[in-house]
PDB file of N, CA and C in Angstrom:
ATOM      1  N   UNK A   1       3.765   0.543  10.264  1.00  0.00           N
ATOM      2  CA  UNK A   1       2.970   1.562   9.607  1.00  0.00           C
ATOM      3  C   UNK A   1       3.504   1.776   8.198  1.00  0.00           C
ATOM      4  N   UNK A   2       2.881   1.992   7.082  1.00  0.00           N
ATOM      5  CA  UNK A   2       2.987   2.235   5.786  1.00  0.00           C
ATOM      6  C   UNK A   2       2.691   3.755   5.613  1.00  0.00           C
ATOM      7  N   UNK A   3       3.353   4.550   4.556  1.00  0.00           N
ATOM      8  CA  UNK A   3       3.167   5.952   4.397  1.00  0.00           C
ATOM      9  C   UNK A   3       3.684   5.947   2.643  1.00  0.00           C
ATOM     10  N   UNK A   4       2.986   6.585   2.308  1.00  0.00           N
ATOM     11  CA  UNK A   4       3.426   7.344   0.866  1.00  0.00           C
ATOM     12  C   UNK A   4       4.246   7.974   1.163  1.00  0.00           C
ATOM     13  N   UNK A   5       5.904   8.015   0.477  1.00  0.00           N
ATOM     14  CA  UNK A   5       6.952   8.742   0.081  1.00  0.00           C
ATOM     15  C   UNK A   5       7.222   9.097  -0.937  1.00  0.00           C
ATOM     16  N   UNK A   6       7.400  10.725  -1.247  1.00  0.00           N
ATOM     17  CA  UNK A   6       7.658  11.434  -2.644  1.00  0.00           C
ATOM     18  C   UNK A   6       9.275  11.497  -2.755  1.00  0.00           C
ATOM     19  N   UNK A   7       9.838  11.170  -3.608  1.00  0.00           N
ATOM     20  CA  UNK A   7      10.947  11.683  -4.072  1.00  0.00           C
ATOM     21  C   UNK A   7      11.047  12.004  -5.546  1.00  0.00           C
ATOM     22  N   UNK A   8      11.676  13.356  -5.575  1.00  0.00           N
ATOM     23  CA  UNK A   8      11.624  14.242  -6.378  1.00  0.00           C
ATOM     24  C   UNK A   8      13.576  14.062  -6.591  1.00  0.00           C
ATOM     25  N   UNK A   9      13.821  14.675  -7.724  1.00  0.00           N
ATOM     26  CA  UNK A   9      15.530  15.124  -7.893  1.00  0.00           C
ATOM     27  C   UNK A   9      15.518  16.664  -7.432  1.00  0.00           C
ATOM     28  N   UNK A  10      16.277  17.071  -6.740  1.00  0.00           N
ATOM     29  CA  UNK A  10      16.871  17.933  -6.222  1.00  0.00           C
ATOM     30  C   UNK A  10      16.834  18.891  -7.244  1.00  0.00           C
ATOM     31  N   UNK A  11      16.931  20.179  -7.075  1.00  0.00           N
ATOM     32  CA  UNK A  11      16.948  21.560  -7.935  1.00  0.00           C
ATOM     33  C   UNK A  11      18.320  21.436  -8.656  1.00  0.00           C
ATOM     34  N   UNK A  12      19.519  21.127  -7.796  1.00  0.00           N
ATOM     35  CA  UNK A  12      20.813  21.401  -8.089  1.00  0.00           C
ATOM     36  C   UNK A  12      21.458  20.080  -7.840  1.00  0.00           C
ATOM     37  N   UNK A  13      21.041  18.500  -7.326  1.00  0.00           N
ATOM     38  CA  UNK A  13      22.490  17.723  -6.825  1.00  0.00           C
ATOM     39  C   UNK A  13      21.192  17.074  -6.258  1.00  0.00           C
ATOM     40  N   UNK A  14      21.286  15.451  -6.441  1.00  0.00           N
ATOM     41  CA  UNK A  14      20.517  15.014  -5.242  1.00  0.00           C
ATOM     42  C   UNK A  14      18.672  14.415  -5.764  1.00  0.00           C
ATOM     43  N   UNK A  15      18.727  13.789  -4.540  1.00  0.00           N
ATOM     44  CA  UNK A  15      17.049  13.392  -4.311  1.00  0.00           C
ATOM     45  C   UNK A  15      16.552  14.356  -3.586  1.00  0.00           C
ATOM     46  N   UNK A  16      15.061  14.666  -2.951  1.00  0.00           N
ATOM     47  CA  UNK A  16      14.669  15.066  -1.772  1.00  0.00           C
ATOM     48  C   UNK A  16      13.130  14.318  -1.449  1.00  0.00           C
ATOM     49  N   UNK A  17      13.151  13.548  -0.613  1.00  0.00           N
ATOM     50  CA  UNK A  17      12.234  12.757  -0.029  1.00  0.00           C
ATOM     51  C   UNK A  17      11.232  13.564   0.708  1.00  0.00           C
ATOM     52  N   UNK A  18       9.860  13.257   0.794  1.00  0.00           N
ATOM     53  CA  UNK A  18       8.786  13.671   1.572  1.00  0.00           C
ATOM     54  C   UNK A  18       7.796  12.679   1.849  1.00  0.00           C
ATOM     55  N   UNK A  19       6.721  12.890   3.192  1.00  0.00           N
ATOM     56  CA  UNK A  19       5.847  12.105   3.583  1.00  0.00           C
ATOM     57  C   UNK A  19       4.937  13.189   3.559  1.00  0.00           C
ATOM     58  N   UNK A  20       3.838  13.391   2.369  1.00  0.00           N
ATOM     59  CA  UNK A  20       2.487  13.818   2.881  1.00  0.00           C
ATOM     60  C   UNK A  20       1.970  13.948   3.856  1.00  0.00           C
ATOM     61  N   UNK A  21       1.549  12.750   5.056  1.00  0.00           N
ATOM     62  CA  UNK A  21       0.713  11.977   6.038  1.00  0.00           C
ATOM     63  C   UNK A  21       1.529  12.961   7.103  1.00  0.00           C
ATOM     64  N   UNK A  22       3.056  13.239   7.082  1.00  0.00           N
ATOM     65  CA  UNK A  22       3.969  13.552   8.504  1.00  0.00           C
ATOM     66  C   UNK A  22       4.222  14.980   7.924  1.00  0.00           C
ATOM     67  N   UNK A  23       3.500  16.206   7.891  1.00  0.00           N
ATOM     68  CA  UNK A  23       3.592  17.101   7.882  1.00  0.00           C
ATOM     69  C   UNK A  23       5.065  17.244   8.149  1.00  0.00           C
ATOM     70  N   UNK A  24       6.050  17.822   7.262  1.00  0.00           N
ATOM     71  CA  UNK A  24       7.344  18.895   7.101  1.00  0.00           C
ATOM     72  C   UNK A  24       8.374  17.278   8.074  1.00  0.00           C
ATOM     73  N   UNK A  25       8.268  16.325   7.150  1.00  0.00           N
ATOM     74  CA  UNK A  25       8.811  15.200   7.594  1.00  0.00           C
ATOM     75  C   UNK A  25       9.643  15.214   6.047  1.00  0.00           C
ATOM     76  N   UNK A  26      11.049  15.557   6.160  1.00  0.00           N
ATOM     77  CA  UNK A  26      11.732  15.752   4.959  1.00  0.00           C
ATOM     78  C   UNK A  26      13.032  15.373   5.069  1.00  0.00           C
ATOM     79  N   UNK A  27      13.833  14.612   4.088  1.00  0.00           N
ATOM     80  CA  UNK A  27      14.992  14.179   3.984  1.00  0.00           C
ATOM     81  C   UNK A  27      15.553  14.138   2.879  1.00  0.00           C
ATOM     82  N   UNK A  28      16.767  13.886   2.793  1.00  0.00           N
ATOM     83  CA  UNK A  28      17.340  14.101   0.874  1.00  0.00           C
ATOM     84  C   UNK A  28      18.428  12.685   1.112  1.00  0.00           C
ATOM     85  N   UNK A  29      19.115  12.861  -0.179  1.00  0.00           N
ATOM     86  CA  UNK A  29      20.504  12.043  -0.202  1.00  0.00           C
ATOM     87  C   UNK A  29      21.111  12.028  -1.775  1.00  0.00           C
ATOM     88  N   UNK A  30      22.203  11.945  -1.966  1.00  0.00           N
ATOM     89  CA  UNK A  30      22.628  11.982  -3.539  1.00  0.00           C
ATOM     90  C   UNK A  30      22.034  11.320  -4.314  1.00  0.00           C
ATOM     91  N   UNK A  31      21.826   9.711  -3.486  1.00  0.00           N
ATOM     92  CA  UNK A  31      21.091   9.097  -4.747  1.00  0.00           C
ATOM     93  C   UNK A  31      19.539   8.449  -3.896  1.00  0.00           C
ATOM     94  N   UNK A  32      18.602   8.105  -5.066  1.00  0.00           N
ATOM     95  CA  UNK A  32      17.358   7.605  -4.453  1.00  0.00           C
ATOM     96  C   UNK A  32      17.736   6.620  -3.142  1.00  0.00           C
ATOM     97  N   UNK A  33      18.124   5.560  -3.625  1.00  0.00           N
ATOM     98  CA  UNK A  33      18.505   5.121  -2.326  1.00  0.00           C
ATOM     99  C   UNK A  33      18.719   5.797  -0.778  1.00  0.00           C
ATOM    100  N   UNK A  34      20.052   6.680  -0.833  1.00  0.00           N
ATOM    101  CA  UNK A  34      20.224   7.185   0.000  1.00  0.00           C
ATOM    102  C   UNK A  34      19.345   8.299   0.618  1.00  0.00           C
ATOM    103  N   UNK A  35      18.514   8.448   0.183  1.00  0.00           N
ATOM    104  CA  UNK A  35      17.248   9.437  -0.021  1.00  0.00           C
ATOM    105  C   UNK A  35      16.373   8.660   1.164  1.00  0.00           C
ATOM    106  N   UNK A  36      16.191   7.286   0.099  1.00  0.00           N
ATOM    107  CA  UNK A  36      15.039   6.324   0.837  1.00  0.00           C
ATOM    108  C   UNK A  36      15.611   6.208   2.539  1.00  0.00           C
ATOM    109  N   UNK A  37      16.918   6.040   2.434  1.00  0.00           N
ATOM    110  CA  UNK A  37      17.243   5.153   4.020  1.00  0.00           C
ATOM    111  C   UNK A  37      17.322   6.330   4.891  1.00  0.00           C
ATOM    112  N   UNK A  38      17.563   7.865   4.446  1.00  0.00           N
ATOM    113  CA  UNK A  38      17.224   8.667   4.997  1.00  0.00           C
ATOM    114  C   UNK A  38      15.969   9.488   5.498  1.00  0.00           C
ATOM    115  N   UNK A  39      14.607   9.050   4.365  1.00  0.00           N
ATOM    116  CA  UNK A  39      13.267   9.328   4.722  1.00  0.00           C
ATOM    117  C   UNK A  39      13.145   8.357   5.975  1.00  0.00           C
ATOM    118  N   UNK A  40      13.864   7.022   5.663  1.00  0.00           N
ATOM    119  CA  UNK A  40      12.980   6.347   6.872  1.00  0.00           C
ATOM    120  C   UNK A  40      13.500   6.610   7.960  1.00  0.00           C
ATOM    121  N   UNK A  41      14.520   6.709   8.603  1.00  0.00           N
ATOM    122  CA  UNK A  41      14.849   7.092   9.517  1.00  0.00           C
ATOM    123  C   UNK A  41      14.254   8.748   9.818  1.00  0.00           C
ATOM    124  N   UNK A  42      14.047   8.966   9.205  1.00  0.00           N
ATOM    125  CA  UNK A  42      13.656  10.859   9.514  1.00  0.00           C
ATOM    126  C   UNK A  42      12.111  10.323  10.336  1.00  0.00           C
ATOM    127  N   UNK A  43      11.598   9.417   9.451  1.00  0.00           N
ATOM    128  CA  UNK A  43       9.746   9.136   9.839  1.00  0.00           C
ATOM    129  C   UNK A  43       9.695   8.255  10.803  1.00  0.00           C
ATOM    130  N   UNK A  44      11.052   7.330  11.736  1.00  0.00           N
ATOM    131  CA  UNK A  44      10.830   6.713  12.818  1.00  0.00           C
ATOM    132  C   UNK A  44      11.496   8.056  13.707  1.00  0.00           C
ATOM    133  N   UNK A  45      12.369   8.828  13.394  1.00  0.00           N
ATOM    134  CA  UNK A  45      12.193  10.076  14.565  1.00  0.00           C
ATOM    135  C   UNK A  45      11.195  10.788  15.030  1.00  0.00           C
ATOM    136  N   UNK A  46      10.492  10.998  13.703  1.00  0.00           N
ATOM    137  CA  UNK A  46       9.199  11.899  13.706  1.00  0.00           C
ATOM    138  C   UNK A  46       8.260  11.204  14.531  1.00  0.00           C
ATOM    139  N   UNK A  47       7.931   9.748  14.372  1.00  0.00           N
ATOM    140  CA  UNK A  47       7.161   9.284  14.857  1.00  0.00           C
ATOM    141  C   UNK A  47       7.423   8.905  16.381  1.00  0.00           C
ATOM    142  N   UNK A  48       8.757   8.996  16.410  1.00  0.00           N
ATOM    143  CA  UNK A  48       8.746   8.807  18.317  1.00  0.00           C
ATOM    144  C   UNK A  48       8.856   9.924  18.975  1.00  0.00           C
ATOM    145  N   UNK A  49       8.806  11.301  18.177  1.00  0.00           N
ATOM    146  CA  UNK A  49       8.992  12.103  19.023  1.00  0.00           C
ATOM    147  C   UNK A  49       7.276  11.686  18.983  1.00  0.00           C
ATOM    148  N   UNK A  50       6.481  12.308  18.226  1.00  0.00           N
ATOM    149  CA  UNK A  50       5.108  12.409  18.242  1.00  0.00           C
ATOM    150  C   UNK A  50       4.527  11.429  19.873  1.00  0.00           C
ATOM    151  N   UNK A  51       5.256  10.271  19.711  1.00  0.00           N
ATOM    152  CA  UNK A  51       4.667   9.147  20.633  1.00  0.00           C
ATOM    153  C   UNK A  51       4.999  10.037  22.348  1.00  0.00           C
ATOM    154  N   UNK A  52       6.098  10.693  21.688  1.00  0.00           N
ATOM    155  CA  UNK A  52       7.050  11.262  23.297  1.00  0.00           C
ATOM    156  C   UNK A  52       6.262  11.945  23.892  1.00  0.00           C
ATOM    157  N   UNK A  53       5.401  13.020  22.912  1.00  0.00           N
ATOM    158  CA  UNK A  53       4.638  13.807  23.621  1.00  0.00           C
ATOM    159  C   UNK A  53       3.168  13.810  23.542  1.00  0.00           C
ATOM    160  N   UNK A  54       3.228  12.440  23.300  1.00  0.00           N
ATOM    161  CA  UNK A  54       1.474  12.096  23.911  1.00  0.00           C
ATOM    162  C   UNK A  54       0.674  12.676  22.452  1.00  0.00           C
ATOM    163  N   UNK A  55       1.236  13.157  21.240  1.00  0.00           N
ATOM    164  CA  UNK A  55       0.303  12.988  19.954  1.00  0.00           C
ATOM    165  C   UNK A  55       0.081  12.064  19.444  1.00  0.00           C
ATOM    166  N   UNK A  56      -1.322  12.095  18.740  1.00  0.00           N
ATOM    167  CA  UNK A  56      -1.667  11.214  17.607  1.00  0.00           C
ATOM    168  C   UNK A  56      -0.483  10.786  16.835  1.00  0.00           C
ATOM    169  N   UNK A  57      -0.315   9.495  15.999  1.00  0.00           N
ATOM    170  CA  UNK A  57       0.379   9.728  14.860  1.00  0.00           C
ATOM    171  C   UNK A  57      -0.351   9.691  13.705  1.00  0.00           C
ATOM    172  N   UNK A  58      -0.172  10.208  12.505  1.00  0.00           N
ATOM    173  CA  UNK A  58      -1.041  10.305  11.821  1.00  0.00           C
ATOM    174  C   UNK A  58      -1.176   9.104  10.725  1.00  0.00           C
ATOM    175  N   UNK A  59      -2.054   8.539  10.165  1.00  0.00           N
ATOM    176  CA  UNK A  59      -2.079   7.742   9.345  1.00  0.00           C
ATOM    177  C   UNK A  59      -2.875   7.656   7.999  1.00  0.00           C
ATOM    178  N   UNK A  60      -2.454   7.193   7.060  1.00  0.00           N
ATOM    179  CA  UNK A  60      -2.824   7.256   5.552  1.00  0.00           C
ATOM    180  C   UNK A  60      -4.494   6.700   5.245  1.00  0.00           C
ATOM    181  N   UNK A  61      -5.011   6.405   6.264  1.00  0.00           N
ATOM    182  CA  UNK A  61      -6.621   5.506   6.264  1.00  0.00           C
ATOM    183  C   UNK A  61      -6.908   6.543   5.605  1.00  0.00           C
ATOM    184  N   UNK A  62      -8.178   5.966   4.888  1.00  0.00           N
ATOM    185  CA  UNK A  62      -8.885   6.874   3.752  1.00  0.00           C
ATOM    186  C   UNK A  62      -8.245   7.533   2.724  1.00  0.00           C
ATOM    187  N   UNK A  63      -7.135   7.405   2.814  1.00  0.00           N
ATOM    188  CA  UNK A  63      -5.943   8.500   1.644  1.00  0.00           C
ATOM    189  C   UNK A  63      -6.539   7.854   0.632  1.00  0.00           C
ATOM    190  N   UNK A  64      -6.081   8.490  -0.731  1.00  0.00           N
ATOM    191  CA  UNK A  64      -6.178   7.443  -2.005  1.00  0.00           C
ATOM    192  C   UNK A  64      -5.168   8.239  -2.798  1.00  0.00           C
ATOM    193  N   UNK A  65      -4.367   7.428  -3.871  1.00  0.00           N
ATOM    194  CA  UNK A  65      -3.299   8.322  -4.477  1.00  0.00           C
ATOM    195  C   UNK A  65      -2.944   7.348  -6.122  1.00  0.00           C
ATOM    196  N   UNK A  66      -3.652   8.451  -7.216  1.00  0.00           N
ATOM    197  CA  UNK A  66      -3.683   8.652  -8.096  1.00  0.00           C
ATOM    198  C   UNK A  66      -2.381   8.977  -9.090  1.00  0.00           C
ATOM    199  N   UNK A  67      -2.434   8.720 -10.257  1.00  0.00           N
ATOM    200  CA  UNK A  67      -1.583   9.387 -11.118  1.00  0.00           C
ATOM    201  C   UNK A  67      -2.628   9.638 -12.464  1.00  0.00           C
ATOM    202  N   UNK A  68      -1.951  10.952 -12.676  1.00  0.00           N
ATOM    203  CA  UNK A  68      -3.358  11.471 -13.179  1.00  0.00           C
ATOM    204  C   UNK A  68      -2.548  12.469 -14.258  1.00  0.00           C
ATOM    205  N   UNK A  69      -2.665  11.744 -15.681  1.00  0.00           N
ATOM    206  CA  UNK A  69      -1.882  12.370 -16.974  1.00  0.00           C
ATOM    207  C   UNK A  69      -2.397  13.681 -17.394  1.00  0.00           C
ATOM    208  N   UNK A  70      -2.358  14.714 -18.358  1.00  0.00           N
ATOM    209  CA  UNK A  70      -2.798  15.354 -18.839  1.00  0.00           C
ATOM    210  C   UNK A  70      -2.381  16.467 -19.913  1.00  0.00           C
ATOM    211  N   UNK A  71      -2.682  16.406 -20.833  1.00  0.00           N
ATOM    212  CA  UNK A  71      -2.150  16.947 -21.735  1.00  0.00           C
ATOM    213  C   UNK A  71      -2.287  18.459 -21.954  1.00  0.00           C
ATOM    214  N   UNK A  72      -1.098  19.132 -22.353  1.00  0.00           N
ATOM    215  CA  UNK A  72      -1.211  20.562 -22.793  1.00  0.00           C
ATOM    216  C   UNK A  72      -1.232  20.928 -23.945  1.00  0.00           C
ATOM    217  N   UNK A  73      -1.995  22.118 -23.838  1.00  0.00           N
ATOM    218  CA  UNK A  73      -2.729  23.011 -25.027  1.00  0.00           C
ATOM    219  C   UNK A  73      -1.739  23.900 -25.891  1.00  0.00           C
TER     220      UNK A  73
END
């Protein structure tokens, strides 16, 4: 399965990773990297619990994802 992952820099120290698609599916790490190997493992937990208890998992079909500039006034 494929998923869009956000990583952002941390407020204070750090990455913090997110999956749109896996609702409150969140992980961090000092550096992107460690960020990345920690989203994925967070989104094969997420996803086996989901499997554990007989939910859907959710998937990105139909998503579409833009970058979209814009200038201020």
């Amino acid at each position: 399965m494929r998923y869009t992952v956000i990583i952002e820099k941390g407020r204070e120290s750090g990455y913090v990773a997110y999956v749109p698609a896996l609702k409150g599916c969140v992980s961090q790490g000092e550096t992107k990297a460690e960020a990345v190997e920690n989203i994925k493992e967070a989104m094969e937990v997420y996803i086996e619990a989901l499997l554990e208890d007989g939910l859907p998992v959710p998937t990105e079909e139909g998503r579409e994802t833009l970058e979209v500039q814009v200038s201020a006034r």
